[in-house]
C-alpha atoms as a PDB file:
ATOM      1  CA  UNK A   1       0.000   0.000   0.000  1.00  0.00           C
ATOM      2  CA  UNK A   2       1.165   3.534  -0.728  1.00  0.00           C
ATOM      3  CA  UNK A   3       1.446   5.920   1.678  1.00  0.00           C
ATOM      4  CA  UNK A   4       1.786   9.520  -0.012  1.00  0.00           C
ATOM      5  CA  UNK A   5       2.681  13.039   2.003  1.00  0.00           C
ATOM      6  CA  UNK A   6      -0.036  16.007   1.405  1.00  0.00           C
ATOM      7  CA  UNK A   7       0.800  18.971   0.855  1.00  0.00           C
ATOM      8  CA  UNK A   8       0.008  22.688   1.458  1.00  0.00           C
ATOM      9  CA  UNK A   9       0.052  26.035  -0.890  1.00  0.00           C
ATOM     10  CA  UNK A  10       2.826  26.594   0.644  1.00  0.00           C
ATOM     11  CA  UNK A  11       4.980  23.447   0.098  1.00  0.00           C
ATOM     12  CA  UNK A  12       4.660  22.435   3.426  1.00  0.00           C
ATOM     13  CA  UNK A  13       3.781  18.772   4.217  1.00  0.00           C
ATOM     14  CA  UNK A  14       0.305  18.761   6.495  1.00  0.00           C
ATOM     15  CA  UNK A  15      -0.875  15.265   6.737  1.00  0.00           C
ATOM     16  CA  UNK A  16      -0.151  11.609   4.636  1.00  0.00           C
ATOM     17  CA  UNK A  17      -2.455   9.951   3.022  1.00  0.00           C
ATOM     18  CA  UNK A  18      -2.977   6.132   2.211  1.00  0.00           C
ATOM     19  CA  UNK A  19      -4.101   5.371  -0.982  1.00  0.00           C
ATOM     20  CA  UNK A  20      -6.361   2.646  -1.998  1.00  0.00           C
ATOM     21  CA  UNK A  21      -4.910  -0.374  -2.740  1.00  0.00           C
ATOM     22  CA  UNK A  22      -7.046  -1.629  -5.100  1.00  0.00           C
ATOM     23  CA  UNK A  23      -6.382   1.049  -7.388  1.00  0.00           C
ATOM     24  CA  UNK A  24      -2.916   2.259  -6.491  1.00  0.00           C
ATOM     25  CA  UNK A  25      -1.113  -1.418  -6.219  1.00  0.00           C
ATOM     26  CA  UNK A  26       1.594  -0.617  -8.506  1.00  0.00           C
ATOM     27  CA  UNK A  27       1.162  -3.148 -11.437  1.00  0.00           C
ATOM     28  CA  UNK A  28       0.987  -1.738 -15.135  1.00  0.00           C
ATOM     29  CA  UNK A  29      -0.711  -3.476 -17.725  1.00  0.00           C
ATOM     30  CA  UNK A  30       1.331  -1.970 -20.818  1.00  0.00           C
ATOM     31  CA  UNK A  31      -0.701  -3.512 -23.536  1.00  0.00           C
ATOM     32  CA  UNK A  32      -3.661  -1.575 -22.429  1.00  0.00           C
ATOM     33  CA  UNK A  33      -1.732   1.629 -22.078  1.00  0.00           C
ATOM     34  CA  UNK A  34      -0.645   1.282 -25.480  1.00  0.00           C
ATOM     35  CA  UNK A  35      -3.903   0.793 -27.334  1.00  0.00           C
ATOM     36  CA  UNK A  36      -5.535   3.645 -25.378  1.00  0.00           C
ATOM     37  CA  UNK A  37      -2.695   6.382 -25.983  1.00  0.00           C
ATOM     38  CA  UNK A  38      -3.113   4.806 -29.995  1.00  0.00           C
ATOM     39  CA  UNK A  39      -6.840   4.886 -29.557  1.00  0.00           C
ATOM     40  CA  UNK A  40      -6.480   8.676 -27.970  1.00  0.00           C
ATOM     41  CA  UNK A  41      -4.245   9.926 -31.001  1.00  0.00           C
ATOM     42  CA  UNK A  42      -6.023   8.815 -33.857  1.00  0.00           C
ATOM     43  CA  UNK A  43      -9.405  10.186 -32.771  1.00  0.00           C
ATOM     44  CA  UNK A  44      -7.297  13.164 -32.652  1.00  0.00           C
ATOM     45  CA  UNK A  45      -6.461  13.415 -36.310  1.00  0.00           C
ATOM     46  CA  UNK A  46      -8.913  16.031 -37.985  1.00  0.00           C
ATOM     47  CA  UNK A  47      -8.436  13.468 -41.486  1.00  0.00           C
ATOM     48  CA  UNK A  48      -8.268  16.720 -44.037  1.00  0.00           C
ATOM     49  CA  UNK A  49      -5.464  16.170 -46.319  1.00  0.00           C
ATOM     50  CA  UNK A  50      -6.589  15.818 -49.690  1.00  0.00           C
ATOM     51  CA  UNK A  51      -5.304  15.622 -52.965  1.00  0.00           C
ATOM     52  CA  UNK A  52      -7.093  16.403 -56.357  1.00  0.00           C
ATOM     53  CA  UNK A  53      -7.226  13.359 -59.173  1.00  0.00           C
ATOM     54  CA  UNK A  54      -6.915  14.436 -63.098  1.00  0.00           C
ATOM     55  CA  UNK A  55     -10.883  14.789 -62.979  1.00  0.00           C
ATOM     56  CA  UNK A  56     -10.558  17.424 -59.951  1.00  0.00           C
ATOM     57  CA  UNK A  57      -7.577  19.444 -61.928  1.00  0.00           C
ATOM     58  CA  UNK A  58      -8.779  22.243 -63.605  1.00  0.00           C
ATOM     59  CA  UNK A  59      -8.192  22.474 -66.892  1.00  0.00           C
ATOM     60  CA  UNK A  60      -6.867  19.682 -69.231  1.00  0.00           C
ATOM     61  CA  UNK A  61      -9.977  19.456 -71.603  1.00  0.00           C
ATOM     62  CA  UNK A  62      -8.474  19.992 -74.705  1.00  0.00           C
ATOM     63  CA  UNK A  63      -6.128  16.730 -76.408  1.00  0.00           C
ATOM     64  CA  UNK A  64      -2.378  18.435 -76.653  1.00  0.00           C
ATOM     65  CA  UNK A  65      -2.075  17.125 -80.057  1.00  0.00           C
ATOM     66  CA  UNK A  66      -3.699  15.094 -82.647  1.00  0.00           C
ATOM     67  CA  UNK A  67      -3.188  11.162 -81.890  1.00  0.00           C
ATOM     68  CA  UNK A  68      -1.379   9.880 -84.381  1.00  0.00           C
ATOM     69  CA  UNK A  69       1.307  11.385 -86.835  1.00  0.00           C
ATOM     70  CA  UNK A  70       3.747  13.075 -84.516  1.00  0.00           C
ATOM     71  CA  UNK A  71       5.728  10.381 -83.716  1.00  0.00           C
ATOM     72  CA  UNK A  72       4.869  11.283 -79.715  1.00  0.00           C
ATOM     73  CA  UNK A  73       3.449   9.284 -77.141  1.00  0.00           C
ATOM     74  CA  UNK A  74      -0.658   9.571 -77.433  1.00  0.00           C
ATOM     75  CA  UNK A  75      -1.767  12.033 -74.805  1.00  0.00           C
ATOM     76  CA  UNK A  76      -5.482  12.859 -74.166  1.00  0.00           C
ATOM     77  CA  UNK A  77      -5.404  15.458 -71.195  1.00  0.00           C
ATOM     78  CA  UNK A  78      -2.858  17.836 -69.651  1.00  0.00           C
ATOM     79  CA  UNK A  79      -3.859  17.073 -66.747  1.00  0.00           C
ATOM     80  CA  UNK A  80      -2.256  13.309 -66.660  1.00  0.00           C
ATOM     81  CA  UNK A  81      -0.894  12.444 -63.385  1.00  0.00           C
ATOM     82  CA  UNK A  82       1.930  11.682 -65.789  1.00  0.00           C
ATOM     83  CA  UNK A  83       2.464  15.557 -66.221  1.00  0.00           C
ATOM     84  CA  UNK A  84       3.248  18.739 -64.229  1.00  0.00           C
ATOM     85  CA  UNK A  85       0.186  20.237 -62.893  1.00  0.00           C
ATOM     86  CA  UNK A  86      -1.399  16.634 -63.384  1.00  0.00           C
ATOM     87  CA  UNK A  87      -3.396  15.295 -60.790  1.00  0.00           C
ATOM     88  CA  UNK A  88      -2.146  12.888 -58.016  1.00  0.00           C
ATOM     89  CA  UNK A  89      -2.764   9.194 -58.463  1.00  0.00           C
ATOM     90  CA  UNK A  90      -3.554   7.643 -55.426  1.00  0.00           C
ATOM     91  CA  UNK A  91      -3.430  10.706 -53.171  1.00  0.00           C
ATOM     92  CA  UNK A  92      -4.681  11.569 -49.291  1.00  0.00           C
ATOM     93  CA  UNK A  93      -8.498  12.464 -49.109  1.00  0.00           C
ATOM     94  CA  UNK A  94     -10.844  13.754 -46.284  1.00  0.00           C
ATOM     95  CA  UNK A  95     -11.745  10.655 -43.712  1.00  0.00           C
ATOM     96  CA  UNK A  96     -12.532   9.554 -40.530  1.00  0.00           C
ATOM     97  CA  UNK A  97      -9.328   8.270 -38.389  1.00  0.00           C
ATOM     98  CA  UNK A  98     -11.243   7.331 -34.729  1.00  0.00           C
ATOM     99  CA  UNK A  99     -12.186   4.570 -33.628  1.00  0.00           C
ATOM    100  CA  UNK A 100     -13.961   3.389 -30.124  1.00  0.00           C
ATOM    101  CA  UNK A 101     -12.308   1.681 -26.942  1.00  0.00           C
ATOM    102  CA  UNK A 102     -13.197  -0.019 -25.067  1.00  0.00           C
ATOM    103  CA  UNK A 103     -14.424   1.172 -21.680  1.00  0.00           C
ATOM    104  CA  UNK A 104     -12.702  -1.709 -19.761  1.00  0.00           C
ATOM    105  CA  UNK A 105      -9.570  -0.652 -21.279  1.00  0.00           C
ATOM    106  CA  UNK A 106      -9.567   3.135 -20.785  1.00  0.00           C
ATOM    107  CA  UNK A 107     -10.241   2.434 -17.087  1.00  0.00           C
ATOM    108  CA  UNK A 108      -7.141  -0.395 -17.191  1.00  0.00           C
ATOM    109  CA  UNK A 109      -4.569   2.266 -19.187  1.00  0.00           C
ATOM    110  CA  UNK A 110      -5.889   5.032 -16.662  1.00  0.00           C
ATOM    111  CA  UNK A 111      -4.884   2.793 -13.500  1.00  0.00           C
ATOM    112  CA  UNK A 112      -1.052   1.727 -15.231  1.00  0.00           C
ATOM    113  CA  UNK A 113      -0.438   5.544 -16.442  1.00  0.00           C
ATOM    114  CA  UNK A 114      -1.161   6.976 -12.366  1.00  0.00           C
ATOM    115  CA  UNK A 115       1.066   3.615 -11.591  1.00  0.00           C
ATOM    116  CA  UNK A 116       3.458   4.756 -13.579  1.00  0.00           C
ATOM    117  CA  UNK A 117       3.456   7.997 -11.854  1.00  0.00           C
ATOM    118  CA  UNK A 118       3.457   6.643  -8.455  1.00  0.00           C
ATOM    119  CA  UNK A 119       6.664   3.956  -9.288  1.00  0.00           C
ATOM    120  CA  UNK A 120       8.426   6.951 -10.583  1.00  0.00           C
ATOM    121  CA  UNK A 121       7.850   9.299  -7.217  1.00  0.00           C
ATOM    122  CA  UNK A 122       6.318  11.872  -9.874  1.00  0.00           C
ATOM    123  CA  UNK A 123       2.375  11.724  -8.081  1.00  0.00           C
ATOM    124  CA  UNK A 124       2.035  14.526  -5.407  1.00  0.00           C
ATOM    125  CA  UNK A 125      -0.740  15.177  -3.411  1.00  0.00           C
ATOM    126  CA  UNK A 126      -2.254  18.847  -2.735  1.00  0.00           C
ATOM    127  CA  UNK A 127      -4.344  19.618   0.508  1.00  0.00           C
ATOM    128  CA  UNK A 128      -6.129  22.503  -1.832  1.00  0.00           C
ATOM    129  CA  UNK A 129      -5.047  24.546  -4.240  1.00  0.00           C
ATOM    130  CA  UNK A 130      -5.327  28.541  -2.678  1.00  0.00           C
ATOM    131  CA  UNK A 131      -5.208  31.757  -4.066  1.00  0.00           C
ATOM    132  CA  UNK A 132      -6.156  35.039  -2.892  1.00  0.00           C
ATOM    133  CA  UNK A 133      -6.389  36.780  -6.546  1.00  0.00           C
ATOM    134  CA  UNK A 134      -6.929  35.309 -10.121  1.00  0.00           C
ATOM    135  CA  UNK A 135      -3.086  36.079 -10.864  1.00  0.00           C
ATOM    136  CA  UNK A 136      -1.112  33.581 -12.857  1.00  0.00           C
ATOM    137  CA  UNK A 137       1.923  34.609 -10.465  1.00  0.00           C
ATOM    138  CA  UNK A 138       0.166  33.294  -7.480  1.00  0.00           C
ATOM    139  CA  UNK A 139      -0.280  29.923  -9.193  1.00  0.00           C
ATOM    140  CA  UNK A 140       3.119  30.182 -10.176  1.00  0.00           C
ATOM    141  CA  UNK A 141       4.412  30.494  -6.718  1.00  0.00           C
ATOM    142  CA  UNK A 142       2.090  27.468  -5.752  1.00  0.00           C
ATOM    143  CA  UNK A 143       4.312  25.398  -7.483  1.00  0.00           C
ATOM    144  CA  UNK A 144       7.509  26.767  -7.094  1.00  0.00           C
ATOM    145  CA  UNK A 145       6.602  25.865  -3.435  1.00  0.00           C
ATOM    146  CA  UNK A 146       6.136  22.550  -4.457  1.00  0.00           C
ATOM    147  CA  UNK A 147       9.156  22.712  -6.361  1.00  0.00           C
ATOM    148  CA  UNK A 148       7.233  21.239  -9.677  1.00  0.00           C
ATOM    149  CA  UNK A 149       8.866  24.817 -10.837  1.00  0.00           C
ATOM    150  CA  UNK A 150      11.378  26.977 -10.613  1.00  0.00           C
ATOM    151  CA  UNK A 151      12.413  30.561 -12.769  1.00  0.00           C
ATOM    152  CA  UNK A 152      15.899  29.659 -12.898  1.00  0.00           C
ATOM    153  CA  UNK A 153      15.358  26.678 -15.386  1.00  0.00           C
ATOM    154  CA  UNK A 154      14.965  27.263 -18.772  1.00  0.00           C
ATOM    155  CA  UNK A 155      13.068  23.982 -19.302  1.00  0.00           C
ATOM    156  CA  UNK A 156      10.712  23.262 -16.932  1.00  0.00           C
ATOM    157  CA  UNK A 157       9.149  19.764 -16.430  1.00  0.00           C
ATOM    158  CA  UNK A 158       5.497  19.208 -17.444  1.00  0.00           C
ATOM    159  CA  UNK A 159       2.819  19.169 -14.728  1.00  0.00           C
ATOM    160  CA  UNK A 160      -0.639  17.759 -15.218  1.00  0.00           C
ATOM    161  CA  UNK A 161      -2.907  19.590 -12.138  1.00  0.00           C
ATOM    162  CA  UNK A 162      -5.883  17.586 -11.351  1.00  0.00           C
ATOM    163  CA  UNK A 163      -8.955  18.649  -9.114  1.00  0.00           C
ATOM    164  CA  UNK A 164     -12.942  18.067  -8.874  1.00  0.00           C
ATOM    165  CA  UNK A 165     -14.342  21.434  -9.349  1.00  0.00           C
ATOM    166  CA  UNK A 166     -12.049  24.513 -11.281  1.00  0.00           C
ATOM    167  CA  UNK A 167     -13.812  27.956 -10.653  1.00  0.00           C
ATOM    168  CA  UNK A 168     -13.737  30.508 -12.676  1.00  0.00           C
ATOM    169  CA  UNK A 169     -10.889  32.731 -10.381  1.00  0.00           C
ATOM    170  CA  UNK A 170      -8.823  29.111 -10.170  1.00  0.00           C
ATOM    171  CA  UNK A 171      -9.542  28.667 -13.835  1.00  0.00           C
ATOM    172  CA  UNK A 172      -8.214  32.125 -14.344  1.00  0.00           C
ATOM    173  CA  UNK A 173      -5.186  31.819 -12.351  1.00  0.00           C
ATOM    174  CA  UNK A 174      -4.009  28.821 -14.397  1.00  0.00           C
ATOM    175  CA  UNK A 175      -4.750  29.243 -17.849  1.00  0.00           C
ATOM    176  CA  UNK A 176      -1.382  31.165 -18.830  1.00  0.00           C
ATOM    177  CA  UNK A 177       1.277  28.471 -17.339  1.00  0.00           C
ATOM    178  CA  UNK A 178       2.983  27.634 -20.505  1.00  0.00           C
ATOM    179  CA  UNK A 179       4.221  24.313 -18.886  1.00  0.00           C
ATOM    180  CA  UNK A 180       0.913  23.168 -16.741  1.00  0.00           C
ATOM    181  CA  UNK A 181      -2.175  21.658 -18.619  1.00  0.00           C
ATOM    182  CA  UNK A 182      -5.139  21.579 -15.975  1.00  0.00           C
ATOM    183  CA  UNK A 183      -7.753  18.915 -16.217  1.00  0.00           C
ATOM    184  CA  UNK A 184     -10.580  17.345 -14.153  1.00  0.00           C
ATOM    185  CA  UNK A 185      -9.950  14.426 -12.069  1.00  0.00           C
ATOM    186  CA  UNK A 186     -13.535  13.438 -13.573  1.00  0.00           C
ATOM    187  CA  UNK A 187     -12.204  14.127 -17.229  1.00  0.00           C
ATOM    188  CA  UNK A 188      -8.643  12.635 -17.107  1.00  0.00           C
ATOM    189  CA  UNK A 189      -7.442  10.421 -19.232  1.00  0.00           C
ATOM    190  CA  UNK A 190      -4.056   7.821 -20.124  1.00  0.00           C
ATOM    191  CA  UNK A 191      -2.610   9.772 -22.545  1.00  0.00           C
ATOM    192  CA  UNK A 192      -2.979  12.663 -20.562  1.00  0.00           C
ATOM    193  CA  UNK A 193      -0.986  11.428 -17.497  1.00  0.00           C
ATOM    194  CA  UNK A 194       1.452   9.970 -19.673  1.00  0.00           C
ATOM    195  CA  UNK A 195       2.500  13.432 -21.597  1.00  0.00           C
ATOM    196  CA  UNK A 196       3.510  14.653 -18.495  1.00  0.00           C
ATOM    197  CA  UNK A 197       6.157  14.642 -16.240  1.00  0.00           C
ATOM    198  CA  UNK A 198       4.512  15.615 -13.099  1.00  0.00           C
ATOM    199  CA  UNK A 199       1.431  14.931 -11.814  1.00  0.00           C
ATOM    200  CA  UNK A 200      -0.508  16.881  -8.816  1.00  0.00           C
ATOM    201  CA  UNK A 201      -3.500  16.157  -7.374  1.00  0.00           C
ATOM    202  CA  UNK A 202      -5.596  17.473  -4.682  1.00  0.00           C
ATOM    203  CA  UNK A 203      -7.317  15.539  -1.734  1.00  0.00           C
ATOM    204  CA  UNK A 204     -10.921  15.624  -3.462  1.00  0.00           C
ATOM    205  CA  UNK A 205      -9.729  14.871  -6.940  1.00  0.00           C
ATOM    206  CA  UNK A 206      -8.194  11.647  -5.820  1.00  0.00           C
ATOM    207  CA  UNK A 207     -11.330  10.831  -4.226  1.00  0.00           C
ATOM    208  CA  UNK A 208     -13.407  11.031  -7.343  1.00  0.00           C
ATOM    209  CA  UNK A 209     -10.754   9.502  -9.190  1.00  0.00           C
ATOM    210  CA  UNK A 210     -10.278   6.775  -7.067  1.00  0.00           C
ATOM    211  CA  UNK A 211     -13.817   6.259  -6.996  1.00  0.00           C
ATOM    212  CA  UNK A 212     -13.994   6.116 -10.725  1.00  0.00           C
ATOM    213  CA  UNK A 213     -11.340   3.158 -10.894  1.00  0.00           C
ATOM    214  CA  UNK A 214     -12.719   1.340  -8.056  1.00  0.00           C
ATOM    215  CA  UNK A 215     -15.530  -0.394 -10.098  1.00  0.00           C
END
């Protein structure tokens, strides 16, 4: 069974916190991590590309020359993929790249990718998440106390800040942090955990995400 610290604002550790072991045990099923992160991406693909065939082209309607007596190859269009400014044989068109998963297996990948987290000491857990003003640098300094940041690097690591309820003065706060992508605990997803280095959570977002992997 884990047993986590929780934080404070502040950075200052107030209280531990077991966490369920039916949910938290550590195992990782990879298999299912991989098909939902595939599943994820592809139903992000928009599908536009497209190419135009000879019949799209415009132009092409009149025959370059006569068909027989020049000694050239017999050419009926301008517009032959054969040609510049032809169309494109074979080409990328509009479609549909998604796909469903299975429920089963979201909840599965969901479970490894906070496993993952938790093997790696990168899952922290956040008493509540306090600010007096809607100012991005009071969220900043959140996490610089909780050392997910700091202004002297250059690069800083990727944080994934879960919660159950984001306010509009929270929402606020948080939506400029170039290297924080905020998400309900409700909403969260594999792919999501896993394109992060960091992941924070408060006290009543683990409870509704815990309670959404328990069944």
């Amino acid at each position: 069974m884990f047993t986590l610290p929780v934080y404070n604002s502040e950075g200052k550790e107030v209280d531990t916190l077991k966490l369920n072991a039916q949910v938290y045990d550590g195992s990782q099923n990879l298999e299912c991590l991989h098909q939902a992160i595939l599943g994820f991406q592809a139903n992000q693909r928009k599908g536009l590309a497209s190419t135009k065939t000879r019949g799209e082209v415009s132009g092409g309607g009149k025959k370059p020359w006569k068909q027989k007596g020049t000694g050239r190859a017999r050419v009926g269009s301008t517009r032959s993929p054969l040609w510049r400014h032809g169309g494109v044989v074979f080409g990328p068109h509009p479609r549909d790249f998604s796909y469903e998963i299975p429920q089963k297996i979201k909840a599965q990948a969901l479970k490894t990718s906070l496993n993952v987290k938790l093997n790696e000491n990168n899952f922290m857990i956040l008493d509540e998440f306090k600010v007096q003003e809607p100012k991005t640098k009071q969220a900043v300094g959140v996490f610089s106390n909780l050392k997910l940041f700091s202004p002297k690097d250059k690069k800083s690591n990727k944080v994934l800040f879960l919660t159950h309820k984001l306010d509009a003065q929270l929402k606020r706060a948080l939506k400029n942090i170039s290297f924080l992508t905020v998400d309900l605990a409700s909403d969260c997803h594999a792919y999501e955990v896993m394109n992060n280095k960091k992941l924070l959570i408060t006290k009543a977002g683990l409870d509704v995400l815990t309670e959404r992997l328990k069944a």
